[in-house]
C-alpha atoms as a PDB file:
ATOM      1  CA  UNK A   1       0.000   0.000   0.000  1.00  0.00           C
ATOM      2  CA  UNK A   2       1.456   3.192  -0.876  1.00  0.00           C
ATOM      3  CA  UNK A   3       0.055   6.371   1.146  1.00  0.00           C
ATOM      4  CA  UNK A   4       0.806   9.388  -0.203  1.00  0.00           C
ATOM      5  CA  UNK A   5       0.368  12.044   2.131  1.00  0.00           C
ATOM      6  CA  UNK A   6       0.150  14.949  -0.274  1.00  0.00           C
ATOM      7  CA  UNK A   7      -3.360  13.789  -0.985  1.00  0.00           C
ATOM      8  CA  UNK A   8      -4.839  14.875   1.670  1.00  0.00           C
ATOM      9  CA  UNK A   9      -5.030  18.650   2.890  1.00  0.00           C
ATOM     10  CA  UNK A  10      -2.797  19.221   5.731  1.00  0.00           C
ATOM     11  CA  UNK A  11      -0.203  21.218   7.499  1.00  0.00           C
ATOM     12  CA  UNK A  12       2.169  18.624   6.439  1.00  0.00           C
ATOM     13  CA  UNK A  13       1.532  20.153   2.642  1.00  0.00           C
ATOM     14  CA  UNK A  14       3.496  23.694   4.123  1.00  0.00           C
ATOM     15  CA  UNK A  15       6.717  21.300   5.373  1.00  0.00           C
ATOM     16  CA  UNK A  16       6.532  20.197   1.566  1.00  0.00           C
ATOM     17  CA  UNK A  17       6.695  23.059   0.128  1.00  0.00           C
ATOM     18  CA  UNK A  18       9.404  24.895   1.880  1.00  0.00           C
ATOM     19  CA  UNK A  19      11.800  22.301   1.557  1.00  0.00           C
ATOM     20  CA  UNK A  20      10.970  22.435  -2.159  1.00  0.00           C
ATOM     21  CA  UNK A  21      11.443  26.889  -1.968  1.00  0.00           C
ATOM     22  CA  UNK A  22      14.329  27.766  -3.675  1.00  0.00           C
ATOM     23  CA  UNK A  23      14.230  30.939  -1.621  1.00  0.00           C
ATOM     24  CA  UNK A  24      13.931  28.851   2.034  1.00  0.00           C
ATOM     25  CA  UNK A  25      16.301  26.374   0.748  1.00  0.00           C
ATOM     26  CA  UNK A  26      19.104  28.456   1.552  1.00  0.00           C
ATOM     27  CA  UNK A  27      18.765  28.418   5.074  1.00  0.00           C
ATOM     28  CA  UNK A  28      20.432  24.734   5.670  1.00  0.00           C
ATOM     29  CA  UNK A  29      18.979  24.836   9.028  1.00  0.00           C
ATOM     30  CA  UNK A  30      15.335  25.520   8.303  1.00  0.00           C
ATOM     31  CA  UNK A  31      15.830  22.850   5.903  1.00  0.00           C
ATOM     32  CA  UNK A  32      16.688  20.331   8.058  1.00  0.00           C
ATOM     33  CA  UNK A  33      14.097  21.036  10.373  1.00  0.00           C
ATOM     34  CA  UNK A  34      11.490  20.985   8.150  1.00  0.00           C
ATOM     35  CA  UNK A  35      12.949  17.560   7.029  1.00  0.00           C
ATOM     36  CA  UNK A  36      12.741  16.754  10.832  1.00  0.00           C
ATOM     37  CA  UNK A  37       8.795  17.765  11.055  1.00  0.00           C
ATOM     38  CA  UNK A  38       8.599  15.594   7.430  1.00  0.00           C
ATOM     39  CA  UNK A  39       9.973  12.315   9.073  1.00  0.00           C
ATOM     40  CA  UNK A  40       7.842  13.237  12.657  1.00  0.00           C
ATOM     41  CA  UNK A  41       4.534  13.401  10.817  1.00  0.00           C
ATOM     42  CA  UNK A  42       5.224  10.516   8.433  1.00  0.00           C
ATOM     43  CA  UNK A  43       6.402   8.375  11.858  1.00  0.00           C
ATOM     44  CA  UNK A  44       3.190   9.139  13.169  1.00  0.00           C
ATOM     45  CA  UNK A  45       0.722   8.151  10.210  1.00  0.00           C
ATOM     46  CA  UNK A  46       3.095   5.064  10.067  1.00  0.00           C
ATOM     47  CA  UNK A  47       2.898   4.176  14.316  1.00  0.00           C
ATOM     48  CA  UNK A  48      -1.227   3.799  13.163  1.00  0.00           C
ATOM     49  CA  UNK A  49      -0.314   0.449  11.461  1.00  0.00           C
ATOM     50  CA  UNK A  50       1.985  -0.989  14.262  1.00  0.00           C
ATOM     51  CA  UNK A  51       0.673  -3.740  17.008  1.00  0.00           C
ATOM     52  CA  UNK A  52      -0.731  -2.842  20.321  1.00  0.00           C
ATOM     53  CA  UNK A  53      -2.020  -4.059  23.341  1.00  0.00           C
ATOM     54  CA  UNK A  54      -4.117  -2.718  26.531  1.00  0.00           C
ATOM     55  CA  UNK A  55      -1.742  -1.572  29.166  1.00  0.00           C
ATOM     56  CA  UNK A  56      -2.470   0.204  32.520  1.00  0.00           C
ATOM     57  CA  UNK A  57      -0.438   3.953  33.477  1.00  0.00           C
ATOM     58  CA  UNK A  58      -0.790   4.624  37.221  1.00  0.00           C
ATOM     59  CA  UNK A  59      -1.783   8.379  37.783  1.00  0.00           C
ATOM     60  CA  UNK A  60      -1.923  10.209  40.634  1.00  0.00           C
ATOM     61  CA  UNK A  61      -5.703   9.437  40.925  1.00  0.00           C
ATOM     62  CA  UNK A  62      -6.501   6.096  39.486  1.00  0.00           C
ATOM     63  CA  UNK A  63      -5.855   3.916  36.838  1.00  0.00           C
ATOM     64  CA  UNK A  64      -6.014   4.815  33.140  1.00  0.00           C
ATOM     65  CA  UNK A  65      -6.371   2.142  30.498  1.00  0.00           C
ATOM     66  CA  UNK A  66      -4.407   2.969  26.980  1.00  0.00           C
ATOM     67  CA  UNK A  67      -2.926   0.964  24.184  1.00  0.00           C
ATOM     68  CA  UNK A  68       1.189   0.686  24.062  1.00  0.00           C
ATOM     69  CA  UNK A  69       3.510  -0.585  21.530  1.00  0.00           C
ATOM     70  CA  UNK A  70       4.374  -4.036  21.235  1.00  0.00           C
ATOM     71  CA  UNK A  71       7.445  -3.187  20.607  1.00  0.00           C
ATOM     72  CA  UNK A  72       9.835  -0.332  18.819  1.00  0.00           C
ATOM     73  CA  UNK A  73      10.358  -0.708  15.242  1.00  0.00           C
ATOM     74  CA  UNK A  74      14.084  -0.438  13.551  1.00  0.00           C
ATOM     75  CA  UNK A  75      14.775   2.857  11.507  1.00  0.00           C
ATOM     76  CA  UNK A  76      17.254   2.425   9.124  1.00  0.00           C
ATOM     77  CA  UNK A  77      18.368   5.462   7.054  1.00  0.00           C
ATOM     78  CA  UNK A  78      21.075   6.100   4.221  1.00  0.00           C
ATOM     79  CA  UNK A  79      23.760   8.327   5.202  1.00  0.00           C
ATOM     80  CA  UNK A  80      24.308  11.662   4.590  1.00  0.00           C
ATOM     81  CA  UNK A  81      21.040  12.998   3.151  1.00  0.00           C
ATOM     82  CA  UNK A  82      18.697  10.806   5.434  1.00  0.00           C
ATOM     83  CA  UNK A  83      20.045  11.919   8.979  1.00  0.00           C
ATOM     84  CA  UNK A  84      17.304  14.946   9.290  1.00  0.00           C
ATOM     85  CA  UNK A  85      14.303  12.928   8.824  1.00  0.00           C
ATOM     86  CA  UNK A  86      15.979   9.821  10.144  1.00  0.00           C
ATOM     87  CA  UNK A  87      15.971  12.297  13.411  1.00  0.00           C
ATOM     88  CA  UNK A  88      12.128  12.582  12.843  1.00  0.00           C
ATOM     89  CA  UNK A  89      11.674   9.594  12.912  1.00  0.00           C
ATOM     90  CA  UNK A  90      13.575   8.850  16.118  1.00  0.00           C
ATOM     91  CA  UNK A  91      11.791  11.843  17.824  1.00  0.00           C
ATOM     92  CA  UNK A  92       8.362   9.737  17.403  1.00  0.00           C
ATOM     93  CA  UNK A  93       9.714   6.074  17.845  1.00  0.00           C
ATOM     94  CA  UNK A  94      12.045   7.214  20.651  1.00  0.00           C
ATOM     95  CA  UNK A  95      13.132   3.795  22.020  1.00  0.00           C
ATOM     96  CA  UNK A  96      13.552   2.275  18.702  1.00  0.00           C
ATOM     97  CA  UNK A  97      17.097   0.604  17.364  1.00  0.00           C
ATOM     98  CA  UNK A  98      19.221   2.092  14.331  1.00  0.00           C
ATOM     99  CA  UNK A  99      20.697   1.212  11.015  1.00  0.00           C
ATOM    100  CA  UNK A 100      23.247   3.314   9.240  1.00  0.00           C
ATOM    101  CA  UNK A 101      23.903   2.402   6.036  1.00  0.00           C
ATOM    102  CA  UNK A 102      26.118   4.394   3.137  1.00  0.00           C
ATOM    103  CA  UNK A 103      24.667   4.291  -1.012  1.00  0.00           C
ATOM    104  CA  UNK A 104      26.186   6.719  -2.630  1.00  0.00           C
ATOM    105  CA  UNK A 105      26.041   7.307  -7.112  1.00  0.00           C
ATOM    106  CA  UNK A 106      29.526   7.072  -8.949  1.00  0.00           C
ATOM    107  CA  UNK A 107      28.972   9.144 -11.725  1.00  0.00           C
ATOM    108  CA  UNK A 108      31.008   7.879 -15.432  1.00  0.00           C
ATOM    109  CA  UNK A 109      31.693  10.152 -17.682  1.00  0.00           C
ATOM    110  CA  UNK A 110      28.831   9.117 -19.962  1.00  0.00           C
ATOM    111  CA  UNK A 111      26.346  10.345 -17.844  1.00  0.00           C
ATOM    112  CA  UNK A 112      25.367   6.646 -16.485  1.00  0.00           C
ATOM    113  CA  UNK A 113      25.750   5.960 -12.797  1.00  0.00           C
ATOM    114  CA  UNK A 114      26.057   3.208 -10.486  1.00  0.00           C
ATOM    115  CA  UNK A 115      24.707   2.857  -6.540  1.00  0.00           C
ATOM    116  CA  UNK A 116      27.733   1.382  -4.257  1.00  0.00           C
ATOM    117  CA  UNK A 117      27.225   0.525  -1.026  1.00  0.00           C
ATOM    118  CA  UNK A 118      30.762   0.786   1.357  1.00  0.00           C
ATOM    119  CA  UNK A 119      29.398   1.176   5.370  1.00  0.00           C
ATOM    120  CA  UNK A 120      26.459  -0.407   7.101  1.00  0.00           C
ATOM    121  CA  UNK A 121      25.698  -0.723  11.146  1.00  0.00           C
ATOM    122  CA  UNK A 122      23.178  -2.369  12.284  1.00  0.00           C
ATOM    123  CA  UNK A 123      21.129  -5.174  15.187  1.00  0.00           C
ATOM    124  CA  UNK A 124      19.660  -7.694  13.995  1.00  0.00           C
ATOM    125  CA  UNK A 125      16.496  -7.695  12.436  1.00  0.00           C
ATOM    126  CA  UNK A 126      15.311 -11.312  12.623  1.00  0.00           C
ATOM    127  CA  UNK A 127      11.413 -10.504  13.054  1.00  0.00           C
ATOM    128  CA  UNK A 128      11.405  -7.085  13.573  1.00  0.00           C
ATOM    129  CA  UNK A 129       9.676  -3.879  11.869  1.00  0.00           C
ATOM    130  CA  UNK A 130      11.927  -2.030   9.415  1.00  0.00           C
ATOM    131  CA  UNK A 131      11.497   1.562   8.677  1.00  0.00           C
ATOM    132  CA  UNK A 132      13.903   2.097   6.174  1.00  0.00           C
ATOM    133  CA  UNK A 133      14.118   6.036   5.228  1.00  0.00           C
ATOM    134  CA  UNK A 134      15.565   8.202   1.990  1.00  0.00           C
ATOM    135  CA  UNK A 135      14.320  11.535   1.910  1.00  0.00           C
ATOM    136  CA  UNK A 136      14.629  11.347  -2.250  1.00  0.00           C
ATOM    137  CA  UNK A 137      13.581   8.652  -4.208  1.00  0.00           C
ATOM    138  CA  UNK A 138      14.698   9.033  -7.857  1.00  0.00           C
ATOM    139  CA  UNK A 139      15.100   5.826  -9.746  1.00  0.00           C
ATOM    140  CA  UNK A 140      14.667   3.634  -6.247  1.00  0.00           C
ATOM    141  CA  UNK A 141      18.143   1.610  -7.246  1.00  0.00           C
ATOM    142  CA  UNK A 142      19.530   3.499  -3.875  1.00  0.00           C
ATOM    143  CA  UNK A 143      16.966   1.783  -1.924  1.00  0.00           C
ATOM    144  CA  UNK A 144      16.785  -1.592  -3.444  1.00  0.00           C
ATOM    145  CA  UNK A 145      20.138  -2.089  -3.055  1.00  0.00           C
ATOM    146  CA  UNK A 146      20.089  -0.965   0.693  1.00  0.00           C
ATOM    147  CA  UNK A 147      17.350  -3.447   0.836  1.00  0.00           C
ATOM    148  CA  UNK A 148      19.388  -6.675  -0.317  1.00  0.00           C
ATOM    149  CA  UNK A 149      22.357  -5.575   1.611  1.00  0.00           C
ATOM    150  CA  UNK A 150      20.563  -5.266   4.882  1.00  0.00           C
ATOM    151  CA  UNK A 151      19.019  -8.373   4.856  1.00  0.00           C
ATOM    152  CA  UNK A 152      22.325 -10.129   6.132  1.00  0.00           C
ATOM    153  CA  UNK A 153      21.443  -8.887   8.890  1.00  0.00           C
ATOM    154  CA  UNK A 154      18.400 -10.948   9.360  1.00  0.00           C
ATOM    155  CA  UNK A 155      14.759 -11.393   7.689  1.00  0.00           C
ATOM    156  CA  UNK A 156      11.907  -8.645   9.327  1.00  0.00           C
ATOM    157  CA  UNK A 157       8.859  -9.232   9.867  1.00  0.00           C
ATOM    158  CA  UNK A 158       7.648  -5.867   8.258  1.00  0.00           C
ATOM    159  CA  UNK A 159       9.143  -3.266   6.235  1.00  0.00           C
ATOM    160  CA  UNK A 160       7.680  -0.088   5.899  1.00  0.00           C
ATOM    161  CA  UNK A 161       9.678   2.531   3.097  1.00  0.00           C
ATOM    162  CA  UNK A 162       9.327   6.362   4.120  1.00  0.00           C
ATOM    163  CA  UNK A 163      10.625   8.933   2.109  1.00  0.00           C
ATOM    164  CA  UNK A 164       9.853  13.296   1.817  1.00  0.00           C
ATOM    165  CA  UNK A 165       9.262  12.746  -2.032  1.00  0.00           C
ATOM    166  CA  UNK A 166       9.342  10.416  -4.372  1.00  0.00           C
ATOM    167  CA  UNK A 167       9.303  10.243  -8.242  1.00  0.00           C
ATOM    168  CA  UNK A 168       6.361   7.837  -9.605  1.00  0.00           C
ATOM    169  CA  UNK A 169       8.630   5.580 -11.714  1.00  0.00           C
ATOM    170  CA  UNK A 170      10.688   4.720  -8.099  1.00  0.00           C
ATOM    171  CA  UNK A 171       7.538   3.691  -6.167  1.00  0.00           C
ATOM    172  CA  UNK A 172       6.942   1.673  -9.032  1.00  0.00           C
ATOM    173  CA  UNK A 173      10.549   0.289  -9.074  1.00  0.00           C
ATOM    174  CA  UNK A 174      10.836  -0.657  -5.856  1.00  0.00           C
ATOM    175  CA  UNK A 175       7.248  -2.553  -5.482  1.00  0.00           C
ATOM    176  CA  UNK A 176       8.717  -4.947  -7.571  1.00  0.00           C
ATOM    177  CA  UNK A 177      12.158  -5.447  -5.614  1.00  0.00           C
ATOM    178  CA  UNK A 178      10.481  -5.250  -1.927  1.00  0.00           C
ATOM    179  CA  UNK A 179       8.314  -8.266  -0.548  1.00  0.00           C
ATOM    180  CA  UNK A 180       4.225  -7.771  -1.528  1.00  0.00           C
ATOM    181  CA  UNK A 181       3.483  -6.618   1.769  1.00  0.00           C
ATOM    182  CA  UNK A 182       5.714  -3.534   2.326  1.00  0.00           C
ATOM    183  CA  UNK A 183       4.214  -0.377   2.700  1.00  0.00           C
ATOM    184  CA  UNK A 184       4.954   3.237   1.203  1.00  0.00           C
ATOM    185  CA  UNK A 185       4.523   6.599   3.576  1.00  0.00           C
ATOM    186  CA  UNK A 186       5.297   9.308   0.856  1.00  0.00           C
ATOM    187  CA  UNK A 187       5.245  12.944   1.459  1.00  0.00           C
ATOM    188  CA  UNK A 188       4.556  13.578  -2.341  1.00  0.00           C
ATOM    189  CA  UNK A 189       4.979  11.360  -5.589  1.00  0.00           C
ATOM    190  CA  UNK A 190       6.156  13.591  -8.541  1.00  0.00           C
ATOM    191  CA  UNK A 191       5.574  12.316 -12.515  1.00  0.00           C
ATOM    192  CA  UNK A 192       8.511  13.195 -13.789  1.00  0.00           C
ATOM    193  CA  UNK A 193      12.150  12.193 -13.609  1.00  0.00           C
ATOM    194  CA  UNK A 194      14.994  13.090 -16.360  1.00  0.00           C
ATOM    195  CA  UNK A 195      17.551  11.457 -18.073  1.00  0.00           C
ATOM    196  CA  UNK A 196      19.832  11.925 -15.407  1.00  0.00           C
ATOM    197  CA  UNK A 197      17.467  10.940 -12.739  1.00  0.00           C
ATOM    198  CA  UNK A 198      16.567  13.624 -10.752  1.00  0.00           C
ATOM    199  CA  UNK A 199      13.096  14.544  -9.805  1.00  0.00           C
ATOM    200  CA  UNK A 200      11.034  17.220 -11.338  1.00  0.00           C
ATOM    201  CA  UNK A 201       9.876  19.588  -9.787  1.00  0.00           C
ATOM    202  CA  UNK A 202      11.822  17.850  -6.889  1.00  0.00           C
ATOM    203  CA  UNK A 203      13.586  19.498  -5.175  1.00  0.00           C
ATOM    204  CA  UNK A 204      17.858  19.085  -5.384  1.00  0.00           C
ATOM    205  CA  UNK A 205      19.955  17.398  -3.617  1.00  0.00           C
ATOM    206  CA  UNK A 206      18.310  17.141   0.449  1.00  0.00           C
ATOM    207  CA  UNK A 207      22.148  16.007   1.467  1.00  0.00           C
ATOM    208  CA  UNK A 208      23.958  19.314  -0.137  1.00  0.00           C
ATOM    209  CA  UNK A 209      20.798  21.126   1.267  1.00  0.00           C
ATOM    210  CA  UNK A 210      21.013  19.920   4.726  1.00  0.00           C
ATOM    211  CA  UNK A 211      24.630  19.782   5.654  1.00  0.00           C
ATOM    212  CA  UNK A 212      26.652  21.582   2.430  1.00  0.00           C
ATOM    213  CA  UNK A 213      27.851  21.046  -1.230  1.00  0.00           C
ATOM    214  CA  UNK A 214      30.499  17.948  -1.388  1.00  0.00           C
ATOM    215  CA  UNK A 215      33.247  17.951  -4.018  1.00  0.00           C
END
């Protein structure tokens, strides 16, 4: 199921479009906020799908009843770019574990690139719930990848993708490398994506934006 939160009229649609402003994009730390508030609201439409059960929280007066977690899910983001909304994310599931793992393009001179994977860190994730997080999702090869490689680390239960934006043809890409079941938490799907695979209208490169052009 892919959820696509840009279809439904929301504050979340004014986090969206400044990261997209060329004008607030130069302020690298309203940026990375904003990708923070992304990743907190997308953690919380995802924490509706997770397991519960009835728990009792002693107050000062009585008893309350409430529904708890059964358990914290895994976040696992790709470094550099995913580190804001990877902190979202860890601001809503606050007790959960962590995966670090570096994809990175290396460009050839003919335009054509390929996704290399050099660093990952991880627990295990025999039977757990993966969040695994990209705030771009171009082509989707970054996150396949990441996909296969993190496996050695064990088989999850559930995997949910979350990304800030998305291009159409990488939702559709990765559906057909991720098991049947996995589920999508989008901030906004965009149609089009050019020849060199970057979004449109997109909007750049979230790592440069967050934390500084790389040579």
């Amino acid at each position: 199921m892919v959820h696509n939160l840009s279809e439904h009229n929301s504050i979340f649609s004014h986090f969206i479009a400044e990261i997209r402003d060329v004008n607030i994009q130069k302020d690298a730390m309203r940026f990375r906020r904003n990708m923070e508030r992304i990743g907190e609201i997308l953690g919380y439409e995802l924490s509706k799908e997770l397991d519960y059960s009835k728990s009792e929280v002693t107050t000062p007066l009585g008893i309350a009843q409430t529904e708890l977690l059964n358990e914290q899910p895994v976040i696992a983001s790709i470094l550099r770019a995913g580190l804001p909304l990877h902190q979202g994310l860890l601001n809503v599931f606050d007790k959960a574990e962590n995966s670090f793992i570096s994809a990175y393009r290396k460009h050839h001179k003919n335009g054509e690139f390929e996704i290399h994977v050099e660093y990952m860190a991880s627990p295990d994730l025999t039977g757990k719930t993966l969040i695994l997080a990209d705030p771009m999702l171009a082509t989707g090869s970054s996150m396949a990848l990441v996909y296969q490689s993190i496996l050695q680390m064990g088989i999850p239960k559930k995997i949910h993708i979350v990304s800030a934006i998305a291009s159409a043809e990488a939702v559709d890409f990765i559906k057909s490398k991720l098991p049947q079941k996995t589920e999508y938490w989008i901030g906004a799907i965009d149609a089009e994506l050019t020849a060199q695979s970057y979004i449109v209208p997109g909007l750049g490169d979230a790592g440069d934006l967050s934390f500084g052009p790389k040579s």
